[in-house]
N, C-alpha and C. Protein backbone atom coordinates (compact mmCIF):
# COMPACT_ATOMS: atom_id res chain seq x y z
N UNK A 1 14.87 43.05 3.53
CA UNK A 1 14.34 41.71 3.33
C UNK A 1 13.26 41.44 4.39
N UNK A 2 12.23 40.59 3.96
CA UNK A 2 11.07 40.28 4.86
C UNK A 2 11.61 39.47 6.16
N UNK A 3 11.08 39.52 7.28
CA UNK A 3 11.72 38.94 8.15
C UNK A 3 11.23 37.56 8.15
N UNK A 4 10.26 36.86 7.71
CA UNK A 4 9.24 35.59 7.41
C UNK A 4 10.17 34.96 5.91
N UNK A 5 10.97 35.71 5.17
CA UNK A 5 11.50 35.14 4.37
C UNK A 5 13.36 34.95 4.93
N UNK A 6 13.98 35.27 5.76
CA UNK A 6 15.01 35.10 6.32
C UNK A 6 15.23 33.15 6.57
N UNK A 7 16.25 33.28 6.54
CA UNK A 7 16.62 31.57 6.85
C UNK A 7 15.97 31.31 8.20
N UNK A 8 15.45 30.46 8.70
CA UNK A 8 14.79 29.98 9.95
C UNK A 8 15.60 29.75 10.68
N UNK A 9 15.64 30.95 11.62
CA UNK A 9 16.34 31.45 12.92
C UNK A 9 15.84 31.68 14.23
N UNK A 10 15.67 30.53 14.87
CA UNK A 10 14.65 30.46 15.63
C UNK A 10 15.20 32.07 16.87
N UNK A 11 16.66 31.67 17.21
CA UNK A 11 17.18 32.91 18.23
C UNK A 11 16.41 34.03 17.55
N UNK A 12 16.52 34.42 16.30
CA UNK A 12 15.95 35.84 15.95
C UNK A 12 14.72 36.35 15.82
N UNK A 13 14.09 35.03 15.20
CA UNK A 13 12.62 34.97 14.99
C UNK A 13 11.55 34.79 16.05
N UNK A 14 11.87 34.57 17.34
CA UNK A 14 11.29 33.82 18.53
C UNK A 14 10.52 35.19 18.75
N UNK A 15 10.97 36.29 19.06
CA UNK A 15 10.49 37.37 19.61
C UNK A 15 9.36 38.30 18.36
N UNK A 16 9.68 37.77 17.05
CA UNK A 16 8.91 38.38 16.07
C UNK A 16 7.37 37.58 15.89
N UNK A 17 7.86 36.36 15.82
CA UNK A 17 6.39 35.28 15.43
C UNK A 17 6.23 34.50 16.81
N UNK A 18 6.83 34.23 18.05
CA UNK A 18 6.15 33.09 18.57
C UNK A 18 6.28 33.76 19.55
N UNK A 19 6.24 34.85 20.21
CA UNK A 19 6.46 34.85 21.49
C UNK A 19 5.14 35.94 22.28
N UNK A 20 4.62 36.22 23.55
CA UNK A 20 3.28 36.36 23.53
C UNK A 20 3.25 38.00 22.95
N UNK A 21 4.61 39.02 22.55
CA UNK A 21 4.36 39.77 22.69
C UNK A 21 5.01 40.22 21.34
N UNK A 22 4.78 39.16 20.44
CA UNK A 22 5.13 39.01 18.49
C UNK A 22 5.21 40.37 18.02
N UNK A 23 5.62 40.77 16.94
CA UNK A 23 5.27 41.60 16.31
C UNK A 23 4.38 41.02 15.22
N UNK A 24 4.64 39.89 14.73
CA UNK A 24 3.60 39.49 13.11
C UNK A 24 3.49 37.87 14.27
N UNK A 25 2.30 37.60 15.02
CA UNK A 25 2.24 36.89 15.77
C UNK A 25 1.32 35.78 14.58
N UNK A 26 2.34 34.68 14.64
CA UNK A 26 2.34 33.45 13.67
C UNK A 26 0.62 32.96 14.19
N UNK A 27 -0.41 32.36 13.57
CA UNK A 27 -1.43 32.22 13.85
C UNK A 27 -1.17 30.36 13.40
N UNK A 28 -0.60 29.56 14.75
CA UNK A 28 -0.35 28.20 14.02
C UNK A 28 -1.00 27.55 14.84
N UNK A 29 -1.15 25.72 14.88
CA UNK A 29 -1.81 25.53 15.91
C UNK A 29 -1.11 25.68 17.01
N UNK A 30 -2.23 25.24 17.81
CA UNK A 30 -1.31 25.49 19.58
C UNK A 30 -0.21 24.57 20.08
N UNK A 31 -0.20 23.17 18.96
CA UNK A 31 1.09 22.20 19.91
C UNK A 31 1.99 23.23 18.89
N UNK A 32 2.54 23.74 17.67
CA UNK A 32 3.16 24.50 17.39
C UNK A 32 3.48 25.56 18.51
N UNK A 33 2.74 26.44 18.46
CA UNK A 33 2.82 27.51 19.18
C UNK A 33 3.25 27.01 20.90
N UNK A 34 3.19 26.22 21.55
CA UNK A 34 3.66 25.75 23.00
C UNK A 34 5.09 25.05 23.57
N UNK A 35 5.08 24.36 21.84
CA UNK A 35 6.45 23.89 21.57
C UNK A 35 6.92 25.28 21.02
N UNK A 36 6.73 25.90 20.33
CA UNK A 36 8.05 27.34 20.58
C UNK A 36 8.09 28.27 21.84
N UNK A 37 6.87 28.80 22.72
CA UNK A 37 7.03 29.41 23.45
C UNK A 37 8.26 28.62 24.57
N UNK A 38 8.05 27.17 24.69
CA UNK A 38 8.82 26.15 25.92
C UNK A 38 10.21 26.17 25.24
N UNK A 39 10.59 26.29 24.40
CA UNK A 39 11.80 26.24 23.55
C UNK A 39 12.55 27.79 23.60
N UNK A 40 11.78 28.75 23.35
CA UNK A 40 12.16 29.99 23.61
C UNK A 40 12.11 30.38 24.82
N UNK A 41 11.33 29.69 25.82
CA UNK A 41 11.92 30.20 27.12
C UNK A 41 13.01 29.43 27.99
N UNK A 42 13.04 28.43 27.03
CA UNK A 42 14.61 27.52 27.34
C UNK A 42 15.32 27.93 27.02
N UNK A 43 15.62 29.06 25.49
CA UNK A 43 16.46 29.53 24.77
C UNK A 43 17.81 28.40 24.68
N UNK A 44 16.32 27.41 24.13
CA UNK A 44 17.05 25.94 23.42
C UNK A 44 17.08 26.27 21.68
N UNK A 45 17.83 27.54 21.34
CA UNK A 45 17.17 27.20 20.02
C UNK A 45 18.17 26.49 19.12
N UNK A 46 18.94 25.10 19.66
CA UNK A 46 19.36 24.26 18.23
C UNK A 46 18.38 23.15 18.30
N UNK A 47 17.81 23.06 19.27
CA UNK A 47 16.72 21.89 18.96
C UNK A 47 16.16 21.50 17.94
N UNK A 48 15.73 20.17 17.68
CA UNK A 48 15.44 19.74 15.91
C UNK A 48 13.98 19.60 16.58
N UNK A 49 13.09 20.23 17.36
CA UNK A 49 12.04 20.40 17.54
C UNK A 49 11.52 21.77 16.80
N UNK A 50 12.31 22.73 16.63
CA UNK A 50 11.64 23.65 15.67
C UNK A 50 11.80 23.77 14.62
N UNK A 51 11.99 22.21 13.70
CA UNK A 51 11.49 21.91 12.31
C UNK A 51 9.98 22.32 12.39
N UNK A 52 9.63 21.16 13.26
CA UNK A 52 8.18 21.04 13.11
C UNK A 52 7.27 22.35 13.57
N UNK A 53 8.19 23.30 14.42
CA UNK A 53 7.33 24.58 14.77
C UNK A 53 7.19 25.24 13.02
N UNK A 54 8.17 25.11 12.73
CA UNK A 54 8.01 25.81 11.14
C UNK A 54 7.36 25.33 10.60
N UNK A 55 7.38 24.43 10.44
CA UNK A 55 6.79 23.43 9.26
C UNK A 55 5.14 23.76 9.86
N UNK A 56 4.85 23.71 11.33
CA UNK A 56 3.14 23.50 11.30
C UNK A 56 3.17 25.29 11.10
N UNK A 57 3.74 26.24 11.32
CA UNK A 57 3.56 26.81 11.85
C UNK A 57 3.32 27.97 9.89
N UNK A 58 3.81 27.65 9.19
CA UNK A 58 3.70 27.76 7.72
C UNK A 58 2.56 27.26 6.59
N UNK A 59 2.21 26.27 6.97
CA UNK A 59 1.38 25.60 6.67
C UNK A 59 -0.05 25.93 7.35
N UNK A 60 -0.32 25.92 8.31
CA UNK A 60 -1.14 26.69 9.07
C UNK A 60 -1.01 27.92 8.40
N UNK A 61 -0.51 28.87 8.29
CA UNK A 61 -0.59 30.52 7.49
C UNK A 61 -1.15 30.36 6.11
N UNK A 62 -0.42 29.13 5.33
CA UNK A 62 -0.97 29.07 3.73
C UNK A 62 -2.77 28.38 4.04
N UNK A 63 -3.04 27.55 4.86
CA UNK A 63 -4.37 27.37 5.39
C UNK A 63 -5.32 28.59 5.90
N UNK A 64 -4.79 29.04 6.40
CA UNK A 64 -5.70 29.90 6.92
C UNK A 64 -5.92 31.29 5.71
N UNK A 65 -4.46 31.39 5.20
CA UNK A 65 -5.04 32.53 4.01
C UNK A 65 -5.67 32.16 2.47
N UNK A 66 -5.69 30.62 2.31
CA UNK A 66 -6.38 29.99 1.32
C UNK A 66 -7.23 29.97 1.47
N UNK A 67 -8.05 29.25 2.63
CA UNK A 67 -8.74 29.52 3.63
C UNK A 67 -10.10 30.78 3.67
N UNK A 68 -9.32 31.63 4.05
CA UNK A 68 -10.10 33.35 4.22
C UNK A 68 -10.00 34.61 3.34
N UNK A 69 -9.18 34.14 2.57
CA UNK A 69 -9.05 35.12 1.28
C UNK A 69 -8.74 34.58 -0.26
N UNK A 70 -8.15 33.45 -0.39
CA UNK A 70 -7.72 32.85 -2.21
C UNK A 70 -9.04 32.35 -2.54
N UNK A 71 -9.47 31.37 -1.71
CA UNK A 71 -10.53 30.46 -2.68
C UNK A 71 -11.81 31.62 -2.14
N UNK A 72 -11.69 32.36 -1.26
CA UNK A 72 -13.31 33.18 -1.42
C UNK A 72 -13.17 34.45 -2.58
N UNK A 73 -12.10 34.39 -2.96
CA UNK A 73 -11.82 35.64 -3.63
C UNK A 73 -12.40 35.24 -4.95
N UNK A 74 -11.56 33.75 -5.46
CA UNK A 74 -12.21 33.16 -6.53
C UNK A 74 -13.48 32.76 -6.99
N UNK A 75 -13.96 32.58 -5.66
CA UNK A 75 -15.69 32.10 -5.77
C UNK A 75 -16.55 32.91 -6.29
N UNK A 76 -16.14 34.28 -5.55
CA UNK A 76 -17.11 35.64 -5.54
C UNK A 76 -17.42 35.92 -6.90
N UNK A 77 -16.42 36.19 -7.82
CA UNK A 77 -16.18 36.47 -9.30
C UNK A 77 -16.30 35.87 -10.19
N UNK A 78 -17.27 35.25 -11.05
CA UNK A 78 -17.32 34.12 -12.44
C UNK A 78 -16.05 34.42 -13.30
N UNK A 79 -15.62 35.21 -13.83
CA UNK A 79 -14.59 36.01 -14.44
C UNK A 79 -13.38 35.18 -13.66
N UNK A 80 -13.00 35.42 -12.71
CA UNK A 80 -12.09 35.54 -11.59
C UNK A 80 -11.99 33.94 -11.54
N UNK A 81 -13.05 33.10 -11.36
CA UNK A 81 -13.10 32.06 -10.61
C UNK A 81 -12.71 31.21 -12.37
N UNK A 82 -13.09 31.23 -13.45
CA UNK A 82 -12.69 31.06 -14.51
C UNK A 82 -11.23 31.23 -15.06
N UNK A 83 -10.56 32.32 -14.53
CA UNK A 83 -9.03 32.35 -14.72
C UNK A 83 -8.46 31.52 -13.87
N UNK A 84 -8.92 31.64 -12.71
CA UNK A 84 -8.01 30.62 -11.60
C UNK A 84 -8.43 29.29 -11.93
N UNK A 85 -9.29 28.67 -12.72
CA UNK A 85 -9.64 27.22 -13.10
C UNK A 85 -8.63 27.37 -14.28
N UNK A 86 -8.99 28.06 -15.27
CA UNK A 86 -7.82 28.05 -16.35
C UNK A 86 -6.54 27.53 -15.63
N UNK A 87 -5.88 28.32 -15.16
CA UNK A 87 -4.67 28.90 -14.24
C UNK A 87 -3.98 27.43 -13.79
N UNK A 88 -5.27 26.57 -12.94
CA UNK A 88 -5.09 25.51 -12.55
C UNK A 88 -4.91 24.39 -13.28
N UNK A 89 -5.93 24.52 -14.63
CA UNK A 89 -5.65 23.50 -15.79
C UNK A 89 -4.82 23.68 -16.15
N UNK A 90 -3.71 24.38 -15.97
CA UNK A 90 -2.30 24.65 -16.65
C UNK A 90 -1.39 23.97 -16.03
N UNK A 91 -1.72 24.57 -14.68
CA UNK A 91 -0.59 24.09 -13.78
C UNK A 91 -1.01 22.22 -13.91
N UNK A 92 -1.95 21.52 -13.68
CA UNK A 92 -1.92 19.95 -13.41
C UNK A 92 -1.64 19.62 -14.87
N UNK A 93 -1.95 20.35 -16.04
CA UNK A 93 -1.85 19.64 -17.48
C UNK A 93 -0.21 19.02 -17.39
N UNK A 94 0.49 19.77 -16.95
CA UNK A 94 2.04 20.17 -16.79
C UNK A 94 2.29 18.87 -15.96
N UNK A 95 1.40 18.14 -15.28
CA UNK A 95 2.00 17.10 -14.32
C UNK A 95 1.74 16.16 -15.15
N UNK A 96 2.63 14.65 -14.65
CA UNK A 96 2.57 13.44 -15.57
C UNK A 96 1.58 12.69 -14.62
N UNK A 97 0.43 12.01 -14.80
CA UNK A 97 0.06 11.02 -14.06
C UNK A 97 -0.44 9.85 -14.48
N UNK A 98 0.30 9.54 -15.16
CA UNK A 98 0.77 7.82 -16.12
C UNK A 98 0.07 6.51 -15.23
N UNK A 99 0.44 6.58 -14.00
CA UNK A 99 0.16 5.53 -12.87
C UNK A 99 -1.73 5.62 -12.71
N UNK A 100 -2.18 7.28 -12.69
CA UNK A 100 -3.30 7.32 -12.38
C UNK A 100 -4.17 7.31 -13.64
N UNK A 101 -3.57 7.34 -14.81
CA UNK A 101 -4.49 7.07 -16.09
C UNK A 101 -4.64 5.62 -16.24
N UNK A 102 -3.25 5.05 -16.43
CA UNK A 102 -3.98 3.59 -16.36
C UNK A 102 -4.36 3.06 -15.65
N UNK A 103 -4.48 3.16 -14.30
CA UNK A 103 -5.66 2.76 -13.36
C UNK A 103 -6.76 3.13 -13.31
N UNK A 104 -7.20 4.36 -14.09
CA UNK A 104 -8.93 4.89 -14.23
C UNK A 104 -9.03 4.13 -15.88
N UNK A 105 -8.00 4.25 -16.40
CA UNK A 105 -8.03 3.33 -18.19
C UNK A 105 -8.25 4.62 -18.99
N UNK A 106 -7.66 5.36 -19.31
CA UNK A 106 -8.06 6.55 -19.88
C UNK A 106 -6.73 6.97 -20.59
N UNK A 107 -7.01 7.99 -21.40
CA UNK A 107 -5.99 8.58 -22.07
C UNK A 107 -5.31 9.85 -22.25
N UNK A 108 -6.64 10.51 -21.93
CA UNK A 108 -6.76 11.62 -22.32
C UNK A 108 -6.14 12.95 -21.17
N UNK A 109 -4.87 13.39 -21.28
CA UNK A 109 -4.34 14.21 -20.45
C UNK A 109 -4.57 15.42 -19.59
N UNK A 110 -5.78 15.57 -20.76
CA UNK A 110 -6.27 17.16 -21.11
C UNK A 110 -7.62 17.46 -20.08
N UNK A 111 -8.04 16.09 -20.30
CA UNK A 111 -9.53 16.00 -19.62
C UNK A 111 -9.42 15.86 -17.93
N UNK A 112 -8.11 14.89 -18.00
CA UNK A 112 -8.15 14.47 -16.36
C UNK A 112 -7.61 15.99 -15.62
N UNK A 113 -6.67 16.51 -16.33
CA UNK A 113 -6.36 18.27 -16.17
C UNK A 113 -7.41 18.91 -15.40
N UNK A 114 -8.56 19.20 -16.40
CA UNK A 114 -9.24 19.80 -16.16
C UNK A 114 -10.23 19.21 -15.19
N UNK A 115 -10.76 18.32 -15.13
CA UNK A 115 -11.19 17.56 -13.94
C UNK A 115 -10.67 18.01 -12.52
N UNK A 116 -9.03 17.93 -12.40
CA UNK A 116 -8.84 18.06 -11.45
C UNK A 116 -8.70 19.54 -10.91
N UNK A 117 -8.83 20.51 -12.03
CA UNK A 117 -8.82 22.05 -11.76
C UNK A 117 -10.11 22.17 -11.47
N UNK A 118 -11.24 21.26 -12.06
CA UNK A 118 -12.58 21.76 -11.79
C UNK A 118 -12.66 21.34 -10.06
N UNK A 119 -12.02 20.74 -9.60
CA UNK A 119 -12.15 19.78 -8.16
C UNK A 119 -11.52 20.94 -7.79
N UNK A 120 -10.39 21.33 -7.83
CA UNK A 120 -9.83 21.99 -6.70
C UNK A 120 -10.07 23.40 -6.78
N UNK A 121 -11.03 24.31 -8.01
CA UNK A 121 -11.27 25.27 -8.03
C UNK A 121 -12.78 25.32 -7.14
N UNK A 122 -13.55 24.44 -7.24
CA UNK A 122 -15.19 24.05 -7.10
C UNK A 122 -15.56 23.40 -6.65
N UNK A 123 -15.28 22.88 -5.24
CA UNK A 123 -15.42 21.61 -4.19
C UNK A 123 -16.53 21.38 -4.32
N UNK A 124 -17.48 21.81 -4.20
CA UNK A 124 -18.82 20.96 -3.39
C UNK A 124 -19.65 21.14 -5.39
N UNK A 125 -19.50 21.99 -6.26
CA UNK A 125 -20.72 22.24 -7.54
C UNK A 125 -20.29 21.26 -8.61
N UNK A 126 -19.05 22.43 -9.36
CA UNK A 126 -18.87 22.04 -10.73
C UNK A 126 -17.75 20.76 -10.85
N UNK A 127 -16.93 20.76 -9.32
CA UNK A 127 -16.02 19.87 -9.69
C UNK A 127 -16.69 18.52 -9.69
N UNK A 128 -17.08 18.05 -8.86
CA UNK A 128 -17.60 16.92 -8.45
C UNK A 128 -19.10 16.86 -10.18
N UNK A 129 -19.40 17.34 -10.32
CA UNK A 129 -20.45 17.33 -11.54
C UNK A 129 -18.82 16.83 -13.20
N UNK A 130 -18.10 17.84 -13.09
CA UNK A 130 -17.19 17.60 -13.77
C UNK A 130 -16.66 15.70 -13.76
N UNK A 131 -16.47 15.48 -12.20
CA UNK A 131 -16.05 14.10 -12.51
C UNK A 131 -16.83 13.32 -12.97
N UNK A 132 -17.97 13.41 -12.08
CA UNK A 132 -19.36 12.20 -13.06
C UNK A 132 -19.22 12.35 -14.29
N UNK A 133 -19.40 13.65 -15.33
CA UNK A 133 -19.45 13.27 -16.27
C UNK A 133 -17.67 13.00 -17.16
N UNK A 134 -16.77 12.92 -16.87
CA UNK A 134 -15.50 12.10 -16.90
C UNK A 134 -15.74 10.63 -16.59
N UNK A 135 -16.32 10.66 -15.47
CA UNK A 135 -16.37 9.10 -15.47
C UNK A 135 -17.39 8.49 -16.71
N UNK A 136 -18.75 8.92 -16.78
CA UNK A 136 -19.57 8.66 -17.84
C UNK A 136 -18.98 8.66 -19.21
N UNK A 137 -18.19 9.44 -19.66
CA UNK A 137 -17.64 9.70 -21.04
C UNK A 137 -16.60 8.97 -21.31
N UNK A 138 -15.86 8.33 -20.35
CA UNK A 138 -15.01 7.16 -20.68
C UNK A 138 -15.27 5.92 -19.92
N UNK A 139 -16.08 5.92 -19.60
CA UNK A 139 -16.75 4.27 -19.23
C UNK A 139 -15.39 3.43 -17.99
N UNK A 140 -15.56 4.92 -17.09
CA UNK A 140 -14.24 4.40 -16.03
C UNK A 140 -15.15 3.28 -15.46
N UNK A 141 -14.68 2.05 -14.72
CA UNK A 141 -15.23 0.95 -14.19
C UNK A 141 -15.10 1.45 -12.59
N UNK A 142 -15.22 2.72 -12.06
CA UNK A 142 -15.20 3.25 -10.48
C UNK A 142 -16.48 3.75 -10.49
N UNK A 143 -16.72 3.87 -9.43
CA UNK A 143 -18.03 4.73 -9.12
C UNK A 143 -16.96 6.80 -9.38
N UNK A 144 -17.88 7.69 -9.27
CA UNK A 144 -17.08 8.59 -9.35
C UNK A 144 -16.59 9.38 -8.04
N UNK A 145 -17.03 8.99 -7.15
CA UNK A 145 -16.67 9.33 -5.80
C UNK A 145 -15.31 8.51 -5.60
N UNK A 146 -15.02 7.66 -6.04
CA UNK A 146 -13.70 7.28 -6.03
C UNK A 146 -12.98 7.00 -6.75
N UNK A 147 -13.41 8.09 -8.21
CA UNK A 147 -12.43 8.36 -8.88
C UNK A 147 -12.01 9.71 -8.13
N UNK A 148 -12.81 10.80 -7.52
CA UNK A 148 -12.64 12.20 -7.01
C UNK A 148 -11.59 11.67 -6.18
N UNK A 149 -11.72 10.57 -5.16
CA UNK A 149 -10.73 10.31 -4.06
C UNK A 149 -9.25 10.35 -5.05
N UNK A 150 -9.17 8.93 -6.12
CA UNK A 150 -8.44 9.20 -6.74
C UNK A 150 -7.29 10.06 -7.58
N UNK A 151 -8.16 10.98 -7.85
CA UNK A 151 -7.13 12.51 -8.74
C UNK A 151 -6.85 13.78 -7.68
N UNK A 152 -7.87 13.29 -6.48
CA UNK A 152 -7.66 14.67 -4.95
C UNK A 152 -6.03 13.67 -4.50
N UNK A 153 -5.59 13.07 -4.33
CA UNK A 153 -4.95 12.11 -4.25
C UNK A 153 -3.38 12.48 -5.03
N UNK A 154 -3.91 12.27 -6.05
CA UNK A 154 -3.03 12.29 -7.01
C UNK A 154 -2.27 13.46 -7.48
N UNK A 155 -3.24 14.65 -7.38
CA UNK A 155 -2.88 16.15 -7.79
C UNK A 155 -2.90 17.23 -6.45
N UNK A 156 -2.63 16.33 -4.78
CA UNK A 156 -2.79 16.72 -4.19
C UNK A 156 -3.43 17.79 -4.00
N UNK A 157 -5.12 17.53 -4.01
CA UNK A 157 -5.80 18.16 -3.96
C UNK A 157 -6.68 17.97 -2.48
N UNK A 158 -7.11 19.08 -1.67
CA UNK A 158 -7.27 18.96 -0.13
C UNK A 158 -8.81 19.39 -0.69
């Protein structure tokens, strides 16, 4: 079994991910990383302070490899970057957001879907072009910059 997938054990794990001489040395921020080294050299490990070493310290890893390898991987490839928008319109079609349709006044499940796959596949081109014309085609009463705030929001999109 992976040692990163084991139950969070800080006694066991201290010497693998946080300590200066790691074997798979956790890349988290530094109040993470200072709060485990001070904890592991207390060999305090029931402390409810290394929730939060995990928690930043995980999150930070899915950042940094979304980061430096998922979304550049997708970009590079039209092909590639087209399945993972698909991929994505699947996954948000699948969510209910009842609260955020009738507050933009809309109906249509399919469209706000894809909107929000075009946002979170295509930050700065197609997504943001995608919402203007969503907003234009149903006569939302927002400007579209805050409808984008809106569905980044909603479909927790960063």
């Amino acid at each position: 079994m992976d040692a990163a997938n084991k139950r969070q054990d800080p006694k066991s794990q201290f010497k693998d991910f946080f300590s200066d001489s790691a074997k798979w040395h956790v890349n988290a921020r530094s109040e993470a990383l200072v709060a485990a080294k001070r904890l592991g050299k207390a060999k305090d490990w029931k402390n409810k302070e290394w929730d939060n070493v995990y928690k930043f310290a995980i999150a930070d890893t899915v950042n940094f490899t979304n980061g430096e390898f998922v979304d550049l991987f997708y970009e590079k490839d039209a092909a590639f970057k087209a399945h993972h928008v698909g991929a994505l319109f699947k996954q948000y079609h699948k969510q209910k957001q009842p609260e955020l349709m009738d507050e933009l006044g809309v109906s249509d499940k399919k469209a706000l879907a894809n909107v929000a796959a075009m946002l979170k596949a295509d930050k700065k081109k197609d997504g943001p072009r995608s919402a203007k014309a969503y907003v234009k085609k149903n006569k939302i009463q927002m400007k579209a910059n805050e409808v984008i705030k809106k569905i980044k929001k909603a479909f927790k999109i960063k």
